[in-house]
PDB file of N, CA and C in Angstrom:
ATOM      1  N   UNK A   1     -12.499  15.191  27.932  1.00  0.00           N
ATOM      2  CA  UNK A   1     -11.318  15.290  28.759  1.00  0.00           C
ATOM      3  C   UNK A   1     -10.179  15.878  27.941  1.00  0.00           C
ATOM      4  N   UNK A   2      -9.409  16.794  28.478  1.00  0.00           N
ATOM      5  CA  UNK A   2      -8.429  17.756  27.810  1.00  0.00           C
ATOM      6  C   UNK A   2      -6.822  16.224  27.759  1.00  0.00           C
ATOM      7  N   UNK A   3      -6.938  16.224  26.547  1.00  0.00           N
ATOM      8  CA  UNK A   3      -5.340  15.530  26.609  1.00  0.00           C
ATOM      9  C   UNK A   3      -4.160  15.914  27.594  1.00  0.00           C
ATOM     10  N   UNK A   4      -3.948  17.009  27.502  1.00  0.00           N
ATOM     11  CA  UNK A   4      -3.137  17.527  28.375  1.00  0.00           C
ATOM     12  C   UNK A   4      -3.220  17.208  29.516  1.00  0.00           C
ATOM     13  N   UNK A   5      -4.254  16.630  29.925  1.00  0.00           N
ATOM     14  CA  UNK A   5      -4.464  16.028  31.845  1.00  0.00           C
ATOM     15  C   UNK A   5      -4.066  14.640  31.867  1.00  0.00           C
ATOM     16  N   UNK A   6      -4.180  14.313  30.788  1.00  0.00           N
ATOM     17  CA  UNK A   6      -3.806  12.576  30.784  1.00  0.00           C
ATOM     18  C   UNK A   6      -2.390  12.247  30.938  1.00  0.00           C
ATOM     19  N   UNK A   7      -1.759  11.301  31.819  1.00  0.00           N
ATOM     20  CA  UNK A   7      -0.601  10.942  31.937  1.00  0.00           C
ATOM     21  C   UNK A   7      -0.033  11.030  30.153  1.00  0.00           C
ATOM     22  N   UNK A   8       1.103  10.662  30.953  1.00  0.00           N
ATOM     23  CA  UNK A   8       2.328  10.784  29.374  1.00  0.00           C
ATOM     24  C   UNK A   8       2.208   9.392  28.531  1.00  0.00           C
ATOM     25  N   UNK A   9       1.732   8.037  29.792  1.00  0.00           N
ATOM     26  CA  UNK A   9       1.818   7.173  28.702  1.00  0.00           C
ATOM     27  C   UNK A   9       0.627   6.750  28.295  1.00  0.00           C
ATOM     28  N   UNK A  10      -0.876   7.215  28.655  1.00  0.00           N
ATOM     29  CA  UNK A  10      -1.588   7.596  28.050  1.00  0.00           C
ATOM     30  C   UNK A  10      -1.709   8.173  26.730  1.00  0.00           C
ATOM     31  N   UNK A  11      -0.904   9.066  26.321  1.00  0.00           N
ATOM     32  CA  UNK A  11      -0.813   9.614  25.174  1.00  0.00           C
ATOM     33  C   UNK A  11       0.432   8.838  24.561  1.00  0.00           C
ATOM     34  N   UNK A  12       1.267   8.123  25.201  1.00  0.00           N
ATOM     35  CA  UNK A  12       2.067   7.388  24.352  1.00  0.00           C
ATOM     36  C   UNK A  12       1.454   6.215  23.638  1.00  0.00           C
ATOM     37  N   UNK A  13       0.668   5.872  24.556  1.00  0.00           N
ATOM     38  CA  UNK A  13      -0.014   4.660  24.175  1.00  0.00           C
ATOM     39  C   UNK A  13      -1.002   4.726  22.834  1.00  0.00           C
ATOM     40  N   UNK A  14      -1.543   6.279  23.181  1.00  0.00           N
ATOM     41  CA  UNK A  14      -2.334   6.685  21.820  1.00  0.00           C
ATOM     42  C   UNK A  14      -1.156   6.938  20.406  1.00  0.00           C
ATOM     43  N   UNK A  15      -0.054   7.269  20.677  1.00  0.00           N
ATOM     44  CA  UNK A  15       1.000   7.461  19.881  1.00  0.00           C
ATOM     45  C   UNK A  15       0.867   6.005  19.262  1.00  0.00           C
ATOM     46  N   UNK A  16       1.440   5.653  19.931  1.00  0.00           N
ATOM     47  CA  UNK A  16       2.052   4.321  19.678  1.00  0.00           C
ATOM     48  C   UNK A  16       0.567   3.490  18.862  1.00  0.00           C
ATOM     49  N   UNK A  17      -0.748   3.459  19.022  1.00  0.00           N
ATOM     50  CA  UNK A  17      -1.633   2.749  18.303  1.00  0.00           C
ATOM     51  C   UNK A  17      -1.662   3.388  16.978  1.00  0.00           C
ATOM     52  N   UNK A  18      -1.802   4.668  17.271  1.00  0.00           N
ATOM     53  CA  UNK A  18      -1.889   5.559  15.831  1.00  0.00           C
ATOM     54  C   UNK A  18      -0.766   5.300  14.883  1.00  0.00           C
ATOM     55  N   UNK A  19       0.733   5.150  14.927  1.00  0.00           N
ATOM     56  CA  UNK A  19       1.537   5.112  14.462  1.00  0.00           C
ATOM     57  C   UNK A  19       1.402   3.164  13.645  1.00  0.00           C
ATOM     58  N   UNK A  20       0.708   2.622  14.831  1.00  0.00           N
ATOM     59  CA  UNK A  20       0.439   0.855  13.598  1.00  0.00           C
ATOM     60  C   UNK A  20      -0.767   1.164  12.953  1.00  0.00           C
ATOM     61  N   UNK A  21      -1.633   2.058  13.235  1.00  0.00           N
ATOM     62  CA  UNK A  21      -2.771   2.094  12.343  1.00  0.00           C
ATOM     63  C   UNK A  21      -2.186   2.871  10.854  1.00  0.00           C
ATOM     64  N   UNK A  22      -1.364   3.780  11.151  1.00  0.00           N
ATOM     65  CA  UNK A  22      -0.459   4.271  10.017  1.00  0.00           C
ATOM     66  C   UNK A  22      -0.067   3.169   8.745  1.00  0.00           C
ATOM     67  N   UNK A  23       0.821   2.328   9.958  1.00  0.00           N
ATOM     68  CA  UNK A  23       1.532   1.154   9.117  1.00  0.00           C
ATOM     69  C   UNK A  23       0.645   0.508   8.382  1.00  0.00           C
ATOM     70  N   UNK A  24      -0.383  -0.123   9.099  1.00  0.00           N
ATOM     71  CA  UNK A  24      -1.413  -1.206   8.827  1.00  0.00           C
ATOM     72  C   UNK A  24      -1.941  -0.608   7.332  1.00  0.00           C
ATOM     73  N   UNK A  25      -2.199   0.951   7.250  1.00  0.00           N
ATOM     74  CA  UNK A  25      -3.228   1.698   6.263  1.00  0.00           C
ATOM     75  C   UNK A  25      -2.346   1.847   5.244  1.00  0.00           C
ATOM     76  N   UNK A  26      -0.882   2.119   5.421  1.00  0.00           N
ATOM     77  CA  UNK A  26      -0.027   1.982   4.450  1.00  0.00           C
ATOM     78  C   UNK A  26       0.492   0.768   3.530  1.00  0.00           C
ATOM     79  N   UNK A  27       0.206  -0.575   4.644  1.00  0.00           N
ATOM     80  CA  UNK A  27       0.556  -1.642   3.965  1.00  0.00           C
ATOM     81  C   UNK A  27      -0.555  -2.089   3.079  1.00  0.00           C
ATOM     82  N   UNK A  28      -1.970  -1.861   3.207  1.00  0.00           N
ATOM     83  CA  UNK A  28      -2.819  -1.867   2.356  1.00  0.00           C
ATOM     84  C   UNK A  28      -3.132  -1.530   1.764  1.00  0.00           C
ATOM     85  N   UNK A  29      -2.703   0.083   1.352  1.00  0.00           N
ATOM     86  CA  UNK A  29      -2.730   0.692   0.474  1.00  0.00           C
ATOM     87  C   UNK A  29      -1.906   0.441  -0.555  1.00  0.00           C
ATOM     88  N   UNK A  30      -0.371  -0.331  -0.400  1.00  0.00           N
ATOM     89  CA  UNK A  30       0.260  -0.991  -1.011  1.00  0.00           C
ATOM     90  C   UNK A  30      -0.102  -2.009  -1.933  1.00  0.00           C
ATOM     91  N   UNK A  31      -0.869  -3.279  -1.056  1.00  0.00           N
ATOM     92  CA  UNK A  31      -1.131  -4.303  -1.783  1.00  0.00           C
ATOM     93  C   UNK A  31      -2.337  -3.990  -2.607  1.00  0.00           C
ATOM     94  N   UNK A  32      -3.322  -2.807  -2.260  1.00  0.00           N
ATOM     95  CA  UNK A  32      -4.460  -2.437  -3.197  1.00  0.00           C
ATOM     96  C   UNK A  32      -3.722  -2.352  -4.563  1.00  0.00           C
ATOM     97  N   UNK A  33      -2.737  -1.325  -4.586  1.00  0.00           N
ATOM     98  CA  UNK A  33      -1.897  -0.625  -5.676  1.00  0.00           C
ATOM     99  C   UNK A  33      -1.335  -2.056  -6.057  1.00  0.00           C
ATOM    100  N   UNK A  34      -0.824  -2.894  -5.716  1.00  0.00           N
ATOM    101  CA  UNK A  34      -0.319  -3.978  -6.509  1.00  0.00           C
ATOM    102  C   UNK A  34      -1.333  -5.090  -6.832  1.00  0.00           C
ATOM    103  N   UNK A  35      -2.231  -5.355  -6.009  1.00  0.00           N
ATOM    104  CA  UNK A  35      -3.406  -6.304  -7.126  1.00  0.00           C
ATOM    105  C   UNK A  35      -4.332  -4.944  -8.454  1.00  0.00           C
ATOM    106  N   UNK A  36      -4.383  -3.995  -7.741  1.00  0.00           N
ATOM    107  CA  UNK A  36      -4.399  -3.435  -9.324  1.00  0.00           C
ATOM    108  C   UNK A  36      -3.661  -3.416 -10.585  1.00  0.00           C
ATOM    109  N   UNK A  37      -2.078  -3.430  -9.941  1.00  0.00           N
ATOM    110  CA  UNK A  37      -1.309  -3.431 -11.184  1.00  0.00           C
ATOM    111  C   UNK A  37      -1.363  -4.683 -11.728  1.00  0.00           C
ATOM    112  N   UNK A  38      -1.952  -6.101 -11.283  1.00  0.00           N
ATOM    113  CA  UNK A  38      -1.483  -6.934 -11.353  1.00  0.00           C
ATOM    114  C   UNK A  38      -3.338  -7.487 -12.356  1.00  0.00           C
ATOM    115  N   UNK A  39      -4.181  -6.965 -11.735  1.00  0.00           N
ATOM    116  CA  UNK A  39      -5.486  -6.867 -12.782  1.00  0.00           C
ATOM    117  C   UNK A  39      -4.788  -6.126 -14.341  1.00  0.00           C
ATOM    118  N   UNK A  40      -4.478  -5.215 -14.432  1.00  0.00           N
ATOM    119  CA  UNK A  40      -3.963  -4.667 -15.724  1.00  0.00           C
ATOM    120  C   UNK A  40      -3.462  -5.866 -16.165  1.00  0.00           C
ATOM    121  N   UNK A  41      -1.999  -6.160 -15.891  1.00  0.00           N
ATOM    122  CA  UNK A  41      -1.510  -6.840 -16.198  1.00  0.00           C
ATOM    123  C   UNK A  41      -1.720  -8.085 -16.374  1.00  0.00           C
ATOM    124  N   UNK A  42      -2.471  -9.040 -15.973  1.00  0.00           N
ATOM    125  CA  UNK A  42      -3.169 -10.107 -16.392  1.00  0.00           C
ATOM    126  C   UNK A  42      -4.855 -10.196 -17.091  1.00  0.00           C
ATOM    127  N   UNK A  43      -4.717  -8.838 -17.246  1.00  0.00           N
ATOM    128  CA  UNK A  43      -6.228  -8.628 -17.530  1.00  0.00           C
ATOM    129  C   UNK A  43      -7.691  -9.807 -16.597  1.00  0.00           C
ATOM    130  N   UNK A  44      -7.006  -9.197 -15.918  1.00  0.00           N
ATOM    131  CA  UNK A  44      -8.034 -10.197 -14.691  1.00  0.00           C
ATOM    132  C   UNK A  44      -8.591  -9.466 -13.907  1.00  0.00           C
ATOM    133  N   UNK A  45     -10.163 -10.396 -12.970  1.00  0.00           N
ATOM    134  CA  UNK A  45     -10.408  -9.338 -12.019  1.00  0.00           C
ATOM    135  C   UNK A  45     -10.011  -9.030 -10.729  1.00  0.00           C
ATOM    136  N   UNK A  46     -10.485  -8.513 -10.222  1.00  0.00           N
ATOM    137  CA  UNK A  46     -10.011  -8.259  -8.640  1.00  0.00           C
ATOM    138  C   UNK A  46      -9.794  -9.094  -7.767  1.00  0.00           C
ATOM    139  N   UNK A  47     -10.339 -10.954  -7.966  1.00  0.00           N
ATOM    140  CA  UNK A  47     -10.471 -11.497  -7.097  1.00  0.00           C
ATOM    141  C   UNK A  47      -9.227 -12.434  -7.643  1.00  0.00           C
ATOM    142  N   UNK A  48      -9.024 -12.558  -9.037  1.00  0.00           N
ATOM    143  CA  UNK A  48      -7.819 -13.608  -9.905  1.00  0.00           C
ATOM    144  C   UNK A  48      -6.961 -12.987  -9.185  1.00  0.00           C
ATOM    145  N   UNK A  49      -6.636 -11.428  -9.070  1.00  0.00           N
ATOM    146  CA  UNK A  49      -5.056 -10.708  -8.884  1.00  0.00           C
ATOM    147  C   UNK A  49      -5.089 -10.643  -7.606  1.00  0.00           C
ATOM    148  N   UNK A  50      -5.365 -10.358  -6.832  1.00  0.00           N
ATOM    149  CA  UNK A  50      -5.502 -10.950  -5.241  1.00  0.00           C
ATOM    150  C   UNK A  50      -4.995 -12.229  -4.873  1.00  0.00           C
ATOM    151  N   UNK A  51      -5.590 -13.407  -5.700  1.00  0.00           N
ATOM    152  CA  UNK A  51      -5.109 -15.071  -5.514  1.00  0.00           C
ATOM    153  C   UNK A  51      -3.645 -15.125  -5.483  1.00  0.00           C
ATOM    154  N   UNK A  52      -3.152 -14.149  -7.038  1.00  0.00           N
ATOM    155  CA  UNK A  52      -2.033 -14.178  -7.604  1.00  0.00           C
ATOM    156  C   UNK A  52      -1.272 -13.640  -6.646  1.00  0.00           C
ATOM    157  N   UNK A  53      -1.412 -12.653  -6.079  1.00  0.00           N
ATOM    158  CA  UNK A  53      -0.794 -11.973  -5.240  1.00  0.00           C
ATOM    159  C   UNK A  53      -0.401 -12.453  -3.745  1.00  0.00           C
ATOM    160  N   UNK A  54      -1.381 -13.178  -3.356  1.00  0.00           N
ATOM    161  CA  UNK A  54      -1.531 -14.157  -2.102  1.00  0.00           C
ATOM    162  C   UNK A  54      -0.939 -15.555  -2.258  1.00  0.00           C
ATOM    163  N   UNK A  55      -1.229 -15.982  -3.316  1.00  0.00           N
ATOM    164  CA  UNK A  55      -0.933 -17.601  -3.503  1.00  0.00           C
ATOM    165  C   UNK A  55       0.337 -18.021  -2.718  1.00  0.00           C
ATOM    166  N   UNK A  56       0.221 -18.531  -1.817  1.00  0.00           N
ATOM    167  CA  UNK A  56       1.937 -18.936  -1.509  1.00  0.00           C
ATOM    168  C   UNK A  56       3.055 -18.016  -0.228  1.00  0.00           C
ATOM    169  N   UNK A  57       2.240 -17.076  -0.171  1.00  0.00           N
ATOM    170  CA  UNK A  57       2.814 -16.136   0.637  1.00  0.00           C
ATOM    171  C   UNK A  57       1.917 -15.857   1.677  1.00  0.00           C
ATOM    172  N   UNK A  58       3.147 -15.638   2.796  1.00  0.00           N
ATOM    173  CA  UNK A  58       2.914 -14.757   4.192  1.00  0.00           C
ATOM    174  C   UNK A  58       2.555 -13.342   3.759  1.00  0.00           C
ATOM    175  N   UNK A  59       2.411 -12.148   4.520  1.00  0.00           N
ATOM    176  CA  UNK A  59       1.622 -10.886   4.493  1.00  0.00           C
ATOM    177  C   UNK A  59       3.014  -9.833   4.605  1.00  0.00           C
ATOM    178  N   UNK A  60       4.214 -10.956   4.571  1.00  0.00           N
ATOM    179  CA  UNK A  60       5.386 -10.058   4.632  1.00  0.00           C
ATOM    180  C   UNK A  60       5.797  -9.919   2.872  1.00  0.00           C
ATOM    181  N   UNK A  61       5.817 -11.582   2.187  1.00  0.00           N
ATOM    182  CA  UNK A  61       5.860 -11.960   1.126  1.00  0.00           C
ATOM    183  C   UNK A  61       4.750 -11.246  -0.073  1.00  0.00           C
ATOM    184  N   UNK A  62       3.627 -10.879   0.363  1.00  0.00           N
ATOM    185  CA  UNK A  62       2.292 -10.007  -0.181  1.00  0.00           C
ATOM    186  C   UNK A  62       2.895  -8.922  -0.075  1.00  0.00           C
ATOM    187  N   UNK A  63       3.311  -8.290   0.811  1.00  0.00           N
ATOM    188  CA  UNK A  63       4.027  -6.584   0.840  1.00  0.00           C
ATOM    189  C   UNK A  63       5.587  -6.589  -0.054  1.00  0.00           C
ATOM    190  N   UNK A  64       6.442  -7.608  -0.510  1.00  0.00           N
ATOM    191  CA  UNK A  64       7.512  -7.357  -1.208  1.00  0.00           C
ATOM    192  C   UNK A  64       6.954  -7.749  -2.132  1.00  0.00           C
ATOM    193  N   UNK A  65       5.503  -8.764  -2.642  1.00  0.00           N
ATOM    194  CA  UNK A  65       5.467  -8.648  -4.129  1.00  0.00           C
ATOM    195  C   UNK A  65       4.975  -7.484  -4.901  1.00  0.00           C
ATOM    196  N   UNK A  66       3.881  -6.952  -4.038  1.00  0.00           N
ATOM    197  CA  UNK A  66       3.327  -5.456  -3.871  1.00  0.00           C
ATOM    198  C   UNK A  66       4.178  -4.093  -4.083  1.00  0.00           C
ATOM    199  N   UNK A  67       5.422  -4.173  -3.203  1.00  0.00           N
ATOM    200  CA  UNK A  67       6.603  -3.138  -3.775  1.00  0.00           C
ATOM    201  C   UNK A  67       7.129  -3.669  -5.139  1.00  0.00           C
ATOM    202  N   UNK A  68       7.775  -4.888  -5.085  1.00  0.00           N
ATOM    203  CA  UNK A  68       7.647  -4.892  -6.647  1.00  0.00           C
ATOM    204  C   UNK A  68       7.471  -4.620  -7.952  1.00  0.00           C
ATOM    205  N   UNK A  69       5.645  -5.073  -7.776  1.00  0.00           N
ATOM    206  CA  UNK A  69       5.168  -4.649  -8.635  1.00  0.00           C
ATOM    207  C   UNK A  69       4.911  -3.177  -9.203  1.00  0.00           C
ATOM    208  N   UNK A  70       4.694  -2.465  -7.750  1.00  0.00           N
ATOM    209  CA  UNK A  70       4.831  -1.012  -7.807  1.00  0.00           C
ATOM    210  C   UNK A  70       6.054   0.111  -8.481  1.00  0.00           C
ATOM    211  N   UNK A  71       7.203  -0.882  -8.196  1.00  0.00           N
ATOM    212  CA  UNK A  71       8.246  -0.643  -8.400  1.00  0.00           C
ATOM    213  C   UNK A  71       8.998  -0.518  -9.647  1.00  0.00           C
ATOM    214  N   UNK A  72       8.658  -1.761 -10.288  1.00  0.00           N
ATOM    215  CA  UNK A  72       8.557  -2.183 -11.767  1.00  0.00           C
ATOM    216  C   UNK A  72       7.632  -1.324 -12.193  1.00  0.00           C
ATOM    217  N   UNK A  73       6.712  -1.210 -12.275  1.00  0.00           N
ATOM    218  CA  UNK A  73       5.433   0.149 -13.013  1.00  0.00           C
ATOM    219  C   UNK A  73       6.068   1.394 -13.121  1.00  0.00           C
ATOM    220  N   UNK A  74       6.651   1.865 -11.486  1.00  0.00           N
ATOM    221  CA  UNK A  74       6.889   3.535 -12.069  1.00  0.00           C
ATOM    222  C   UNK A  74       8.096   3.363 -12.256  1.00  0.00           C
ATOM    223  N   UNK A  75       8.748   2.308 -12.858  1.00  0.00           N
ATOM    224  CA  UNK A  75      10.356   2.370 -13.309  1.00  0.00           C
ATOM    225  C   UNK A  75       9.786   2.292 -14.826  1.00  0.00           C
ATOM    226  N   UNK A  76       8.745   1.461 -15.290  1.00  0.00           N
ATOM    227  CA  UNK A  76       8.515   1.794 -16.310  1.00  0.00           C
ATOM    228  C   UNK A  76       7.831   3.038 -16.989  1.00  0.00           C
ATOM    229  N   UNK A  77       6.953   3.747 -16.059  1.00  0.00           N
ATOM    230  CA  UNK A  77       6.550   5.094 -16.181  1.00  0.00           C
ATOM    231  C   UNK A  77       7.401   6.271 -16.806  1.00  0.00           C
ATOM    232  N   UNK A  78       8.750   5.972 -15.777  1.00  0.00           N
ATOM    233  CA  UNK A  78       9.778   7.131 -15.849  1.00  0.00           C
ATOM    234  C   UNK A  78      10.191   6.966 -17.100  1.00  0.00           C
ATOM    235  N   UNK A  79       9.646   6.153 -18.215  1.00  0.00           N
ATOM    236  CA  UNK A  79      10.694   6.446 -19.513  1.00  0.00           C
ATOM    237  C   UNK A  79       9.517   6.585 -20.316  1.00  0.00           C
ATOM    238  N   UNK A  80       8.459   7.308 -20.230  1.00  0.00           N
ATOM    239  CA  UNK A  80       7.052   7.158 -20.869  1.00  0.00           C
ATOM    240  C   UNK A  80       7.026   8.990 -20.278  1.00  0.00           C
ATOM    241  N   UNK A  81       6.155   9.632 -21.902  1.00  0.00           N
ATOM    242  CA  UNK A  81       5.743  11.072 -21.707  1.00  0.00           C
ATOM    243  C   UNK A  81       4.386  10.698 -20.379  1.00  0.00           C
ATOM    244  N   UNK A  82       4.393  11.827 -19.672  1.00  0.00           N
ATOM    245  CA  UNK A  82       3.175  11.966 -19.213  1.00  0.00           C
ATOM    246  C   UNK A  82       2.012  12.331 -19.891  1.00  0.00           C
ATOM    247  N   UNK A  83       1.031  11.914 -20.105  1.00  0.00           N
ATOM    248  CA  UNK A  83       0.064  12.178 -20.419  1.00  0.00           C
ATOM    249  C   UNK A  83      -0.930  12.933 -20.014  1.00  0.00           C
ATOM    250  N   UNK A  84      -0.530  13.585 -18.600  1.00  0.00           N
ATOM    251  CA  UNK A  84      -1.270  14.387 -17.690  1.00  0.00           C
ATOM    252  C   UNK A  84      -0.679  15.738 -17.569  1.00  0.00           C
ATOM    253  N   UNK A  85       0.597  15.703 -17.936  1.00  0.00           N
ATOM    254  CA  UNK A  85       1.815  17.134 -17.943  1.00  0.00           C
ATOM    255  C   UNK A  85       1.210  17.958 -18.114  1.00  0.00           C
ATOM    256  N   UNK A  86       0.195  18.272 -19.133  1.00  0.00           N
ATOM    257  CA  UNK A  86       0.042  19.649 -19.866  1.00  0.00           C
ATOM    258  C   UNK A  86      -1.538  19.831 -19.954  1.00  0.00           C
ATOM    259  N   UNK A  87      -1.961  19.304 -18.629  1.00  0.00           N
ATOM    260  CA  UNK A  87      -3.539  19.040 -18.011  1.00  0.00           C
ATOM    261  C   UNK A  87      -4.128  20.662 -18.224  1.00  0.00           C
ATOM    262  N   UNK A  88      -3.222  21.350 -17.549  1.00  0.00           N
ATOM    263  CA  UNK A  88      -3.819  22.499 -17.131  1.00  0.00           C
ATOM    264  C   UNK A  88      -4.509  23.351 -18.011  1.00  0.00           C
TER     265      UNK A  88
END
């Protein structure tokens, strides 16, 4: 079936799911990136930095420790040579 035949909120509706599947894929991609940073950093595995990351918190509280941590890393990055700069 051609999209174009489908009502408007038909396709809003597809808007509108696609746009939380966005969110949803972004917020997990987040907390991936922060129980990784958080394995480095405790030299632990995947399942310790996860606990750490979860312990105590809602999934709103998991996404600000997650920026955080992310946050803190490439603030510490930015005063560190790259090591990848001169790859080519």
């Amino acid at each position: 079936m051609n999209s174009a035949a489908l009502p408007s909120d038909g396709r809003e509706g597809r808007e509108a799911a696609a746009h939380r599947l966005l969110k949803r894929l972004n917020q997990r991609a987040r907390l991936n990136i922060g129980v990784g940073i958080l394995q480095v950093r405790y030299a632990c595995d995947r399942q310790e930095a996860t606990d750490r990351l979860c312990r105590g918190h809602d999934l709103a509280g998991q996404n600000t420790l997650a920026d955080l941590a992310i946050a803190a890393t490439d603030a510490d990055a930015d005063h560190r040579a790259d090591p990848d700069a001169e790859w080519d």
